[in-house]
Protein backbone atom coordinates (compact mmCIF):
# COMPACT_ATOMS: atom_id res chain seq x y z
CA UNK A 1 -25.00 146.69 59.80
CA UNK A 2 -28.86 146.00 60.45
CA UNK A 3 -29.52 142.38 59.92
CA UNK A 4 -33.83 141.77 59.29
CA UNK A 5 -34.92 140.14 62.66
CA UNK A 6 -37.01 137.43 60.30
CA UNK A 7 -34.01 136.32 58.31
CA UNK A 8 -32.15 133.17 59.37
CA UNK A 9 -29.53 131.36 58.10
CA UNK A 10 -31.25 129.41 56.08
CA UNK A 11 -33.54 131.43 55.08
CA UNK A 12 -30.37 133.39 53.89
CA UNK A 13 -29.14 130.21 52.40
CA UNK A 14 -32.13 130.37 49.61
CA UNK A 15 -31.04 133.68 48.50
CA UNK A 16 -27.37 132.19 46.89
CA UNK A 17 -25.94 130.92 43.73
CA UNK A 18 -22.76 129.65 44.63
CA UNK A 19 -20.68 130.33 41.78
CA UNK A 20 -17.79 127.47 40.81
CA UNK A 21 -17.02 129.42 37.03
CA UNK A 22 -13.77 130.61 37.12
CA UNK A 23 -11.58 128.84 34.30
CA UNK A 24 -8.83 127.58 36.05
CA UNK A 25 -11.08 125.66 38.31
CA UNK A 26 -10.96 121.78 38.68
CA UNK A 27 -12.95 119.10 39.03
CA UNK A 28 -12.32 118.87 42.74
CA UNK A 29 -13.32 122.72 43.13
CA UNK A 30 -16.48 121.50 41.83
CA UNK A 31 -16.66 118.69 44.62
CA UNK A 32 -15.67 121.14 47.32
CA UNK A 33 -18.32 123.68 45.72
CA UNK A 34 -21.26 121.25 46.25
CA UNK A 35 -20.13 120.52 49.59
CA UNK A 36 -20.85 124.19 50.27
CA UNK A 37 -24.19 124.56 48.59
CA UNK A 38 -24.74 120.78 50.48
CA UNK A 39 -23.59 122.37 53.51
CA UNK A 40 -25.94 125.39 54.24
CA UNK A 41 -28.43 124.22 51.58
CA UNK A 42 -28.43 127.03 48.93
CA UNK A 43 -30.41 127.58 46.29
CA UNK A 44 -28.51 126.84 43.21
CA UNK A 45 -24.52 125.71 42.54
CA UNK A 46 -23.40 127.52 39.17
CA UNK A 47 -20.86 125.61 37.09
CA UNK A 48 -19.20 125.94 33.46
CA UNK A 49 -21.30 124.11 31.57
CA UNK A 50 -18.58 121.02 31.18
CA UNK A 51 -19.68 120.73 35.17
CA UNK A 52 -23.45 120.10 35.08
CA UNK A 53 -23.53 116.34 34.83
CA UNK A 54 -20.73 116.07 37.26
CA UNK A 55 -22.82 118.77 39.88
CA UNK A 56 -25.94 116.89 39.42
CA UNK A 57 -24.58 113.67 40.56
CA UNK A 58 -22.85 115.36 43.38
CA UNK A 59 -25.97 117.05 44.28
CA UNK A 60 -28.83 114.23 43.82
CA UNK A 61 -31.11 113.98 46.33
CA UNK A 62 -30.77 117.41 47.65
CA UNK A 63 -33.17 120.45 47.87
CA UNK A 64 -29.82 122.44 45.47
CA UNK A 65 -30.59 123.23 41.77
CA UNK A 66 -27.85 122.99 39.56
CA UNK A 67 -27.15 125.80 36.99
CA UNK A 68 -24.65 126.75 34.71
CA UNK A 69 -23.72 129.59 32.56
CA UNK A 70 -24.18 130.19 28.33
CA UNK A 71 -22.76 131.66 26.12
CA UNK A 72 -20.16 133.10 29.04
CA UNK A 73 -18.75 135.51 29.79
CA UNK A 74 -19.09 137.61 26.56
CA UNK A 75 -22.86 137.01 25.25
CA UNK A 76 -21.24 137.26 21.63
CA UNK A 77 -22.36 133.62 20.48
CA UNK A 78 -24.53 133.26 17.05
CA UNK A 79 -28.54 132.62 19.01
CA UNK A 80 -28.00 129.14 17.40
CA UNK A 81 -25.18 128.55 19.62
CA UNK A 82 -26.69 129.77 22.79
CA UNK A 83 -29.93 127.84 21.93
CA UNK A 84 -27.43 124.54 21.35
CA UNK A 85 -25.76 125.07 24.38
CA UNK A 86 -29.04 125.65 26.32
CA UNK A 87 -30.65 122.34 24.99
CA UNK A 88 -27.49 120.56 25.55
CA UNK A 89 -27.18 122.01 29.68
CA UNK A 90 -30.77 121.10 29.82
CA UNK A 91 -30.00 117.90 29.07
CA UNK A 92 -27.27 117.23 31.29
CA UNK A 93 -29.56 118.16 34.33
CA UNK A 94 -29.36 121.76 34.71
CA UNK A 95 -32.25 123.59 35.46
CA UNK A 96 -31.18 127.14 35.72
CA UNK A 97 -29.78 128.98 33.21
CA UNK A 98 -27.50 132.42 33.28
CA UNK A 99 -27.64 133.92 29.69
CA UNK A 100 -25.10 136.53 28.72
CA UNK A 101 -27.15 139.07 26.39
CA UNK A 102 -25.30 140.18 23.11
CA UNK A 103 -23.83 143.05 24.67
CA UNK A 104 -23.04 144.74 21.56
CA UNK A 105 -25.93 144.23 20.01
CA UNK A 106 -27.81 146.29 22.97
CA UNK A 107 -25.37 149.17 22.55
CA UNK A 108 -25.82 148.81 18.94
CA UNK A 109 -29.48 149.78 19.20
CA UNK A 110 -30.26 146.15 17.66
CA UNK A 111 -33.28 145.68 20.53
CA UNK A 112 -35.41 143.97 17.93
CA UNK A 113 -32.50 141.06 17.47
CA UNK A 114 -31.71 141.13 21.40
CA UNK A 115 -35.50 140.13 21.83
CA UNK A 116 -35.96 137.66 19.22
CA UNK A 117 -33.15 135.58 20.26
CA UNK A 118 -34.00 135.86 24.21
CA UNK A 119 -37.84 134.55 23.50
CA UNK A 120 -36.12 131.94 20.82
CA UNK A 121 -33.95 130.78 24.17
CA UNK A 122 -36.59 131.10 26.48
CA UNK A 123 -39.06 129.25 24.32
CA UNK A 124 -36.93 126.22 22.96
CA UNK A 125 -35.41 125.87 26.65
CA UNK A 126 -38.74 125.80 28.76
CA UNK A 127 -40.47 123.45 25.42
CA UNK A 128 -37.42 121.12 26.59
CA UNK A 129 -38.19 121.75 30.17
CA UNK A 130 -40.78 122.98 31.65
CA UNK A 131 -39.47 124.16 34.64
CA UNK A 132 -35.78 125.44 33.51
CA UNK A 133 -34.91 129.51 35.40
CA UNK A 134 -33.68 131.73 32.45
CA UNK A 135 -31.62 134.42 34.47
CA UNK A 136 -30.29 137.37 31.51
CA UNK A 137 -26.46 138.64 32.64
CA UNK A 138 -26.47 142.43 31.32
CA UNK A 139 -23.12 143.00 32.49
CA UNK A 140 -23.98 146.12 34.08
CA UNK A 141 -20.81 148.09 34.21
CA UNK A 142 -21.06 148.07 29.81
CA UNK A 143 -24.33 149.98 29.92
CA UNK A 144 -26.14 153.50 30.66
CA UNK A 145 -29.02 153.16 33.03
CA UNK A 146 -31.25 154.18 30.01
CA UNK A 147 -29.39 150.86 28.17
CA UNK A 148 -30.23 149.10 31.81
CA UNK A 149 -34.07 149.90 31.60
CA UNK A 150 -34.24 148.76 27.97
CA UNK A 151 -32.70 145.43 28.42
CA UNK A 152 -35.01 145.16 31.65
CA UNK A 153 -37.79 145.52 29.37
CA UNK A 154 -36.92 143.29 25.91
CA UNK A 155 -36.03 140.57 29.07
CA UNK A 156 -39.87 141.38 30.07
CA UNK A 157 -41.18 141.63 26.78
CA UNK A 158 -39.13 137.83 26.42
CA UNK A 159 -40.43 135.99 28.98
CA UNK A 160 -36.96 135.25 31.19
CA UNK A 161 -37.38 134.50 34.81
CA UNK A 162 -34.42 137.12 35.90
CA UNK A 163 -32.60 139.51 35.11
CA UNK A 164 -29.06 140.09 36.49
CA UNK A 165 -26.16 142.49 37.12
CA UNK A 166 -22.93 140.79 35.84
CA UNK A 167 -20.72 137.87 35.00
CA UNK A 168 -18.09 138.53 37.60
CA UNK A 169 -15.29 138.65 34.56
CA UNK A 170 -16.19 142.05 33.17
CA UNK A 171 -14.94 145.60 33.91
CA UNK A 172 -17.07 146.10 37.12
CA UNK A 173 -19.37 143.50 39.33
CA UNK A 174 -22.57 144.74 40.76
CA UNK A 175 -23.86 148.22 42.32
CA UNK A 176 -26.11 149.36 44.53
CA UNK A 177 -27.67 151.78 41.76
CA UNK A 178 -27.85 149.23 39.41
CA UNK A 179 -29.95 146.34 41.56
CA UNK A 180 -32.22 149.83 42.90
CA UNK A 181 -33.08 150.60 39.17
CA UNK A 182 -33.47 147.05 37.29
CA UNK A 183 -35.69 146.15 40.58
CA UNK A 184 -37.94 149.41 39.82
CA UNK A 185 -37.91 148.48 36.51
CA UNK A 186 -39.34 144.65 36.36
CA UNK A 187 -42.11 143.56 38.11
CA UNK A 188 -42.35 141.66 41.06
CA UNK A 189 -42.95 138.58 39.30
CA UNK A 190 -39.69 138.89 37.96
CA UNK A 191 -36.34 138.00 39.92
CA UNK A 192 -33.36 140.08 40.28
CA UNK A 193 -30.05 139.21 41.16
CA UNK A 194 -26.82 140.52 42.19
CA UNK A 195 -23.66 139.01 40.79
CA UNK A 196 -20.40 140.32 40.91
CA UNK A 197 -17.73 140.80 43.46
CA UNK A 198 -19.81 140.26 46.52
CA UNK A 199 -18.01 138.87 49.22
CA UNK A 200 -19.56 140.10 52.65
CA UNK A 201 -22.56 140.27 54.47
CA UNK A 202 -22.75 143.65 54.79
CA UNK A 203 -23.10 143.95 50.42
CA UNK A 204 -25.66 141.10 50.82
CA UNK A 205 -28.23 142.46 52.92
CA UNK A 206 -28.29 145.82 51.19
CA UNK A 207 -28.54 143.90 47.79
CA UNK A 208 -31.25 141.93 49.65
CA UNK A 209 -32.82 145.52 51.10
CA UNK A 210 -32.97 147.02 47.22
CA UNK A 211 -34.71 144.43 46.29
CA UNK A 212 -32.65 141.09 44.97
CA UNK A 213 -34.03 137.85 45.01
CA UNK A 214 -30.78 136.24 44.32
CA UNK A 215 -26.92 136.92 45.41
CA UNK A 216 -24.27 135.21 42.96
CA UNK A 217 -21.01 134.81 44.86
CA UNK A 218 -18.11 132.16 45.53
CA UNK A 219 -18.03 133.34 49.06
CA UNK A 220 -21.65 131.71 49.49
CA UNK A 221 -20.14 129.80 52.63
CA UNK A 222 -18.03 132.60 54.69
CA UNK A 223 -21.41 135.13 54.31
CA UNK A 224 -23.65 132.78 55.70
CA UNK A 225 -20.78 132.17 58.34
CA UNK A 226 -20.33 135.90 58.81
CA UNK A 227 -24.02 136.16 59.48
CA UNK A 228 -24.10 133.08 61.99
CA UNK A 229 -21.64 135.20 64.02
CA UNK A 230 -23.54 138.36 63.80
CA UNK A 231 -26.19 136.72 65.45
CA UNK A 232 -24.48 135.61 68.42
């Protein structure tokens, strides 16, 4: 495992999403998650949207965004519903935002539809807030790599922020091929990030080597700790 001799752990720190979405859950595994992203000072805690308010009181006052997650894990909500829930997460304090695309509508062929309702999010959310991250979940493991590089490019063509591998609840999390090809696909002004079934620091830094900008993971913690002890 080659570790970059720049990186440091907190420069590391900046690279995760702590994830706090599975359904079972609590309250208090919302606490201890924002202790975490407190803890080694992340870049974002992601929460079910019932979490935000409670996340951004936990996390006032500290350099950690909080997102949350819409129309999860599916994507199969009507765009009015994804656009409500949007508006209402903004509202509640979160400033990132993980969209599941309509999945079926993308292997339907139905790109024009898949466009119209990411710009319709995109442009509603960032008119509510200026500064809100739209990240677009593909959930990889559904699609061709010729269905990867067209969602890359209606999520181009729509103005999101990121695009990203998977919700961590479908049939597969995220692959080497698949970070290597959406990151030759969108430009560098575009992030990219790796979600699904990472749990060591050995997947992180060759996420981070292909060219991710973000790592979703609820192992946020034991990685960084992992890396703190590869560099002793």
């Amino acid at each position: 495992m080659t570790i970059q001799t720049t990186l440091t752990a907190q420069k590391l720190g900046k690279y995760f999403d702590h994830a706090v979405l599975r359904p079972d859950q609590t309250t208090e595994d919302v606490i201890k998650g924002c202790e975490v992203a407190k803890k080694y000072n992340l870049a974002s805690v992601c929460v079910k949207p019932c979490d935000v308010s409670q996340a951004c009181k936990l996390l006032e006052d500290t350099d950690v965004d909080v997102g949350t997650v819409i129309s999860f894990p599916h994507g199969n909500s009507t765009t009015e519903a994804k656009v409500a829930e949007s508006l209402q997460a903004i509202q509640d304090g979160a400033v990132e935002l993980d969209v599941v695309i309509n999945i079926g509508f993308v292997k339907s062929g139905l790109y024009e539809k898949v466009q119209q309702e990411l710009k319709k999010i995109v442009d509603l959310s960032k008119e509510k807030k200026q500064d809100v991250c739209i990240k677009v979940i593909f959930e990889t493991a559904y699609l061709t790599n010729d269905e990867i590089v067209k969602t890359c490019e209606l999520c181009m063509a729509s103005g999101v922020d990121y695009v990203k591998t998977s919700t961590g609840f479908g049939p597969g999390g995220a692959t080497y091929e698949h970070i290597e090809l959406m990151r030759k696909t969108v430009p560098n002004t575009m992030g990219v990030k790796a979600s699904g079934g990472i749990k060591t620091l050995e997947q992180v830094l060759k996420y981070i080597e292909l060219g991710a900008t973000r790592i979703g993971s609820s192992s946020s913690g034991a990685i960084i700790e992992e890396f703190k002890a590869a560099q002793k």
